[in-house]
N, C-alpha and C. Protein backbone atom coordinates (compact mmCIF):
# COMPACT_ATOMS: atom_id res chain seq x y z
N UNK A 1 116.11 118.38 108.58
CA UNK A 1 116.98 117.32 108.15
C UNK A 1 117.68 117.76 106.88
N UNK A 2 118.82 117.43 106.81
CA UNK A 2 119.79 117.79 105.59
C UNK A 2 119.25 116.78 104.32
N UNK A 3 119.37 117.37 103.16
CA UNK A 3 118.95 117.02 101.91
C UNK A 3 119.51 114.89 102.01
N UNK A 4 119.08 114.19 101.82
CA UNK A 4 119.09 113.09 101.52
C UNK A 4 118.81 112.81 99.74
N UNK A 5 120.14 112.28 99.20
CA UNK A 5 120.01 112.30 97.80
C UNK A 5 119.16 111.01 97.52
N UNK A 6 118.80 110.84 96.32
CA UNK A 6 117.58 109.78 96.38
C UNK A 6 116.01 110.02 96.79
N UNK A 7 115.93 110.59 98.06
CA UNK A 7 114.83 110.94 98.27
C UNK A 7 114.01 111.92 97.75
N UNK A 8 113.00 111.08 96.96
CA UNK A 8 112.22 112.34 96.37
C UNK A 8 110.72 112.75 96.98
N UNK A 9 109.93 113.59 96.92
CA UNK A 9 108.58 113.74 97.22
C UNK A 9 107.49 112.30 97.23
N UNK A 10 107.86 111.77 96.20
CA UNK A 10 107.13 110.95 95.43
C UNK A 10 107.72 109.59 96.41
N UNK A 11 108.75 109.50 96.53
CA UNK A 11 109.61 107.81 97.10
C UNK A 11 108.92 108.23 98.51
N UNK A 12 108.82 108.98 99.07
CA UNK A 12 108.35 109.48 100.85
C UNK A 12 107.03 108.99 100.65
N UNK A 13 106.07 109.46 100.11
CA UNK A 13 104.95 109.53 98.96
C UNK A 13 104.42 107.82 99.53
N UNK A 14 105.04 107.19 98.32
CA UNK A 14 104.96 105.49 98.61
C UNK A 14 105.26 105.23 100.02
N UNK A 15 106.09 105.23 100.01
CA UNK A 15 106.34 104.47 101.55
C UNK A 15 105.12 104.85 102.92
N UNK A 16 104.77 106.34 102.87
CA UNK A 16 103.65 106.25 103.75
C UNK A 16 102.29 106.03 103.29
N UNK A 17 102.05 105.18 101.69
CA UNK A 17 101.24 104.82 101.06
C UNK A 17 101.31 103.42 101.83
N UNK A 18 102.33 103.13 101.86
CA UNK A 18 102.74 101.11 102.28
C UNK A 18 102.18 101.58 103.63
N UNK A 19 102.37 102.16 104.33
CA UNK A 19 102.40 101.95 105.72
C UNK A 19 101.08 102.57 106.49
N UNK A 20 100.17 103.19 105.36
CA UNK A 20 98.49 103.19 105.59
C UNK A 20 97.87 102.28 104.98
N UNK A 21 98.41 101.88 103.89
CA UNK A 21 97.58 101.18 103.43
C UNK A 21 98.02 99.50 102.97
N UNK A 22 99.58 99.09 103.69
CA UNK A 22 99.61 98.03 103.46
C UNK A 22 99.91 97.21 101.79
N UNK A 23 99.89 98.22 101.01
CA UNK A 23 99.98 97.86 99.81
C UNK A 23 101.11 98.26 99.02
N UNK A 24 101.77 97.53 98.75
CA UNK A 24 102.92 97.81 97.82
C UNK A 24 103.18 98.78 96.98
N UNK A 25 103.47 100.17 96.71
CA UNK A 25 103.50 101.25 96.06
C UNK A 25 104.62 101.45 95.91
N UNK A 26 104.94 101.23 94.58
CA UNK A 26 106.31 101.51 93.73
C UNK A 26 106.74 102.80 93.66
N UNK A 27 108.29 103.18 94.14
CA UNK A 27 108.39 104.56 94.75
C UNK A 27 109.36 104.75 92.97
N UNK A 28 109.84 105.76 92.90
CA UNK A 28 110.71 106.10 91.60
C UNK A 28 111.94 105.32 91.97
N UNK A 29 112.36 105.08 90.56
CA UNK A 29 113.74 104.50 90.20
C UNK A 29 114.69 105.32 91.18
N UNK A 30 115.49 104.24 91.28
CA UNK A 30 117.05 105.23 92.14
C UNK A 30 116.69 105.18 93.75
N UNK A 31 115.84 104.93 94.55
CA UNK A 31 115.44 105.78 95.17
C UNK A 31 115.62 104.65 96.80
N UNK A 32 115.96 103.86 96.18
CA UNK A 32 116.28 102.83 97.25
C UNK A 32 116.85 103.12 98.60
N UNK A 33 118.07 103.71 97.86
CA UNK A 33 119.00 104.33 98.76
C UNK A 33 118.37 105.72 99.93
N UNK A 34 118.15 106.53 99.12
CA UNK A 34 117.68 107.30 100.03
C UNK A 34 116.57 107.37 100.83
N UNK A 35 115.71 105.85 100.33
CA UNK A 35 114.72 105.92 101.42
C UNK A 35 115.41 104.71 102.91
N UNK A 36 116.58 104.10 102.22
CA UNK A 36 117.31 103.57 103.07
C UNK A 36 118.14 104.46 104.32
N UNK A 37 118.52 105.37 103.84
CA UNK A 37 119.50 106.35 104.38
C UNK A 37 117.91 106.88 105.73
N UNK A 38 117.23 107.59 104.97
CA UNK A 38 115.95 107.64 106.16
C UNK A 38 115.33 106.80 107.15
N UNK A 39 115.35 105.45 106.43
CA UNK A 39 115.43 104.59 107.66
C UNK A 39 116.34 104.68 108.55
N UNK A 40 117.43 104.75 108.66
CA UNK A 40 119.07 104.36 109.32
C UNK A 40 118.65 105.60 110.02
N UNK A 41 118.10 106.81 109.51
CA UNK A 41 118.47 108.02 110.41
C UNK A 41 117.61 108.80 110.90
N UNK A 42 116.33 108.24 110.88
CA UNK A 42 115.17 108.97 111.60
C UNK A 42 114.99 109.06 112.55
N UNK A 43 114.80 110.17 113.41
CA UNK A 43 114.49 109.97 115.05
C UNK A 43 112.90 110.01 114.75
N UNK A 44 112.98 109.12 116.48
CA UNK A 44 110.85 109.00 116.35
C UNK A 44 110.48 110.15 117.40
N UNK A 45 109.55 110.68 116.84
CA UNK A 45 109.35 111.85 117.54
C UNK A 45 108.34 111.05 119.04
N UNK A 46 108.63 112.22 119.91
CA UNK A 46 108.55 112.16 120.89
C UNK A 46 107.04 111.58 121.70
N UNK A 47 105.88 111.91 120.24
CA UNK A 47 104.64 111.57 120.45
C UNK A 47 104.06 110.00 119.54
N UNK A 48 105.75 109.63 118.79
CA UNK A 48 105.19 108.67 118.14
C UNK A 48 105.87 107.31 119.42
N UNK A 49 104.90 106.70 118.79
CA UNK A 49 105.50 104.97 120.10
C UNK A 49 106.33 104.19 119.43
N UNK A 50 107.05 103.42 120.11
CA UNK A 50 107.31 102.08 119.87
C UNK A 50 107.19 101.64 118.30
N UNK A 51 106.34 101.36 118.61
CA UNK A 51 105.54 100.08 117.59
C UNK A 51 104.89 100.94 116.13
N UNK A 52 104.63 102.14 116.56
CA UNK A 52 104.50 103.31 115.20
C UNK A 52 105.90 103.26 114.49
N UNK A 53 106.73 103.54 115.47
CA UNK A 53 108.37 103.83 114.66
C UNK A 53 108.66 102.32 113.96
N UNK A 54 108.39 101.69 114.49
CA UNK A 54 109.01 100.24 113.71
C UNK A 54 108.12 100.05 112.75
N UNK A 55 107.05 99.89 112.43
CA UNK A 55 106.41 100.30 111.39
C UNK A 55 106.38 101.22 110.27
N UNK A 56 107.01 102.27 110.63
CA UNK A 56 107.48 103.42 109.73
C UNK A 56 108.91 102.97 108.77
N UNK A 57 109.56 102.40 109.83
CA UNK A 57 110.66 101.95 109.30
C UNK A 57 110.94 100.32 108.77
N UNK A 58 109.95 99.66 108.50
CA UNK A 58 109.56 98.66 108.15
C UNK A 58 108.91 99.25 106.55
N UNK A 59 107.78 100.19 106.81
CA UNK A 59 107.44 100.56 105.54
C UNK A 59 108.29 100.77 104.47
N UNK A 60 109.47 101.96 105.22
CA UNK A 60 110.52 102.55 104.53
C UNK A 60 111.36 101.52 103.51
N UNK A 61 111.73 100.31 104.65
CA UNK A 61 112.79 98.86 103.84
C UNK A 61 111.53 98.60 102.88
N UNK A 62 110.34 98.16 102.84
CA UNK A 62 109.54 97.45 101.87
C UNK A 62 110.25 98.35 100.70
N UNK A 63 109.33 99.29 100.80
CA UNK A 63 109.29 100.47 99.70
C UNK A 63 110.82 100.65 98.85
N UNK A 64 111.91 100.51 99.69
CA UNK A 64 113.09 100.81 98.78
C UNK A 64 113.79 99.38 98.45
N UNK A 65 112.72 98.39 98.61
CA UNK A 65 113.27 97.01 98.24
C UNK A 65 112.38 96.82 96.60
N UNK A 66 111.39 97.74 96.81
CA UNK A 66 110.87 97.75 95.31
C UNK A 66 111.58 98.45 94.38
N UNK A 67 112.73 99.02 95.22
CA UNK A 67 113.41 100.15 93.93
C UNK A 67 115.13 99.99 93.54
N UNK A 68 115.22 98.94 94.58
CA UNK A 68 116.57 97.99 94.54
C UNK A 68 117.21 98.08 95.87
N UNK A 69 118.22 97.27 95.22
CA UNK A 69 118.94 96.83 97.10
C UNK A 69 120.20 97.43 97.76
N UNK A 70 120.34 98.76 96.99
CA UNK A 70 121.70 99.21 97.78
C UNK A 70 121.28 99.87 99.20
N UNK A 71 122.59 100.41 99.47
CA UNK A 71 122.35 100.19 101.08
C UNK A 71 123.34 101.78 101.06
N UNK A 72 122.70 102.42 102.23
CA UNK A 72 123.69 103.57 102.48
C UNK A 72 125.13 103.46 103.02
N UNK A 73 126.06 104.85 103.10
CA UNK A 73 126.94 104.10 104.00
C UNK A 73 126.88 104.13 105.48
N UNK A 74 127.51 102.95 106.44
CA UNK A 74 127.23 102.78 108.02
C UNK A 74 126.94 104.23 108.16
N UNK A 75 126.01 103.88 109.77
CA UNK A 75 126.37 105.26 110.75
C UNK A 75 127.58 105.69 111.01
N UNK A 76 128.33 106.48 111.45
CA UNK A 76 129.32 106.44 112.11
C UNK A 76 129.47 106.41 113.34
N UNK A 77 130.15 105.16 114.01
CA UNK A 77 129.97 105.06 115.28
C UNK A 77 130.94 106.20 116.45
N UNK A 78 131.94 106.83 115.78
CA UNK A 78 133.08 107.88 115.78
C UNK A 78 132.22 109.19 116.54
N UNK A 79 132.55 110.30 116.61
CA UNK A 79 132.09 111.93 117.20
C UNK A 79 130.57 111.75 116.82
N UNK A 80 129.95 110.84 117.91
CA UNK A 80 128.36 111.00 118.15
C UNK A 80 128.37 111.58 118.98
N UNK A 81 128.19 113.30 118.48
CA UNK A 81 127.61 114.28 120.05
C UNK A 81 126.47 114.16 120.83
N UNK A 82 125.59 113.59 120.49
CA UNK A 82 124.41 113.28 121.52
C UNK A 82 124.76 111.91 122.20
N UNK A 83 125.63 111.22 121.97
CA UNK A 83 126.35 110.19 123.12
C UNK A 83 127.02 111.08 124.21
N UNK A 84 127.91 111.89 123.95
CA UNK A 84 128.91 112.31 124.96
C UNK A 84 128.27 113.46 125.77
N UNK A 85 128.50 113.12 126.87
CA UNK A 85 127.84 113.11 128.14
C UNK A 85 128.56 114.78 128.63
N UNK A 86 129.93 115.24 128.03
CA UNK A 86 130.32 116.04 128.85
C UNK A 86 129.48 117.76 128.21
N UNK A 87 128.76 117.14 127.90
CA UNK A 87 128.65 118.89 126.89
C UNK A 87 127.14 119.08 128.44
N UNK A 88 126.75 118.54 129.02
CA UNK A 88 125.91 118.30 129.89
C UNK A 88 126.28 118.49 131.46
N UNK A 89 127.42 118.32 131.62
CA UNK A 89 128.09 118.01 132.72
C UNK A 89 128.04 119.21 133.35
N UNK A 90 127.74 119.96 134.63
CA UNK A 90 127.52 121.31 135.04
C UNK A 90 129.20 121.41 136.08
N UNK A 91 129.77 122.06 135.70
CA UNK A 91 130.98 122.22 136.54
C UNK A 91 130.75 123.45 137.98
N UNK A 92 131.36 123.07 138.40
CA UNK A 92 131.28 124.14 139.68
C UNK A 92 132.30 124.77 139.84
């Protein structure tokens, strides 16, 4: 994954502190954002479920609501290459 500004060792740190242990762990100043930006853009790996991923990403919002409320910018809904279908398409 490409560098995410905001995110530090320590803000990752908390958030999978919240999400073993349920308890509120104050991640560093600033850091809102980039644990926001990780929410918005994490894929769940292939062995995690459902209900693990929403949890992960539930942890993630707690955790960067302790560190303030900005917000990344949108996805872009524009040149999503894993939408377009033709890079797949086998021609004959």
């Amino acid at each position: 994954m490409e560098h995410t500004p905001g995110l530090s060792d320590a803000a990752l740190r908390a958030a999978l502190t919240r999400l073993v242990t349920d308890d509120p762990c104050a991640p560093p100043p600033n850091s809102d954002l980039g644990l926001r930006n990780l929410r918005d853009r994490i894929c769940v790996p292939r062995d995690m479920g459902i209900h693990a991923a929403r949890l992960l990403r539930a942890a993630l919002e707690q955790t960067a609501a302790l560190a303030g409320s900005r917000l990344p910018a949108a996805l872009p809904r524009r040149h999503r290459r894993d939408q377009n279908p033709a890079p797949f398409l086998v021609h004959s």
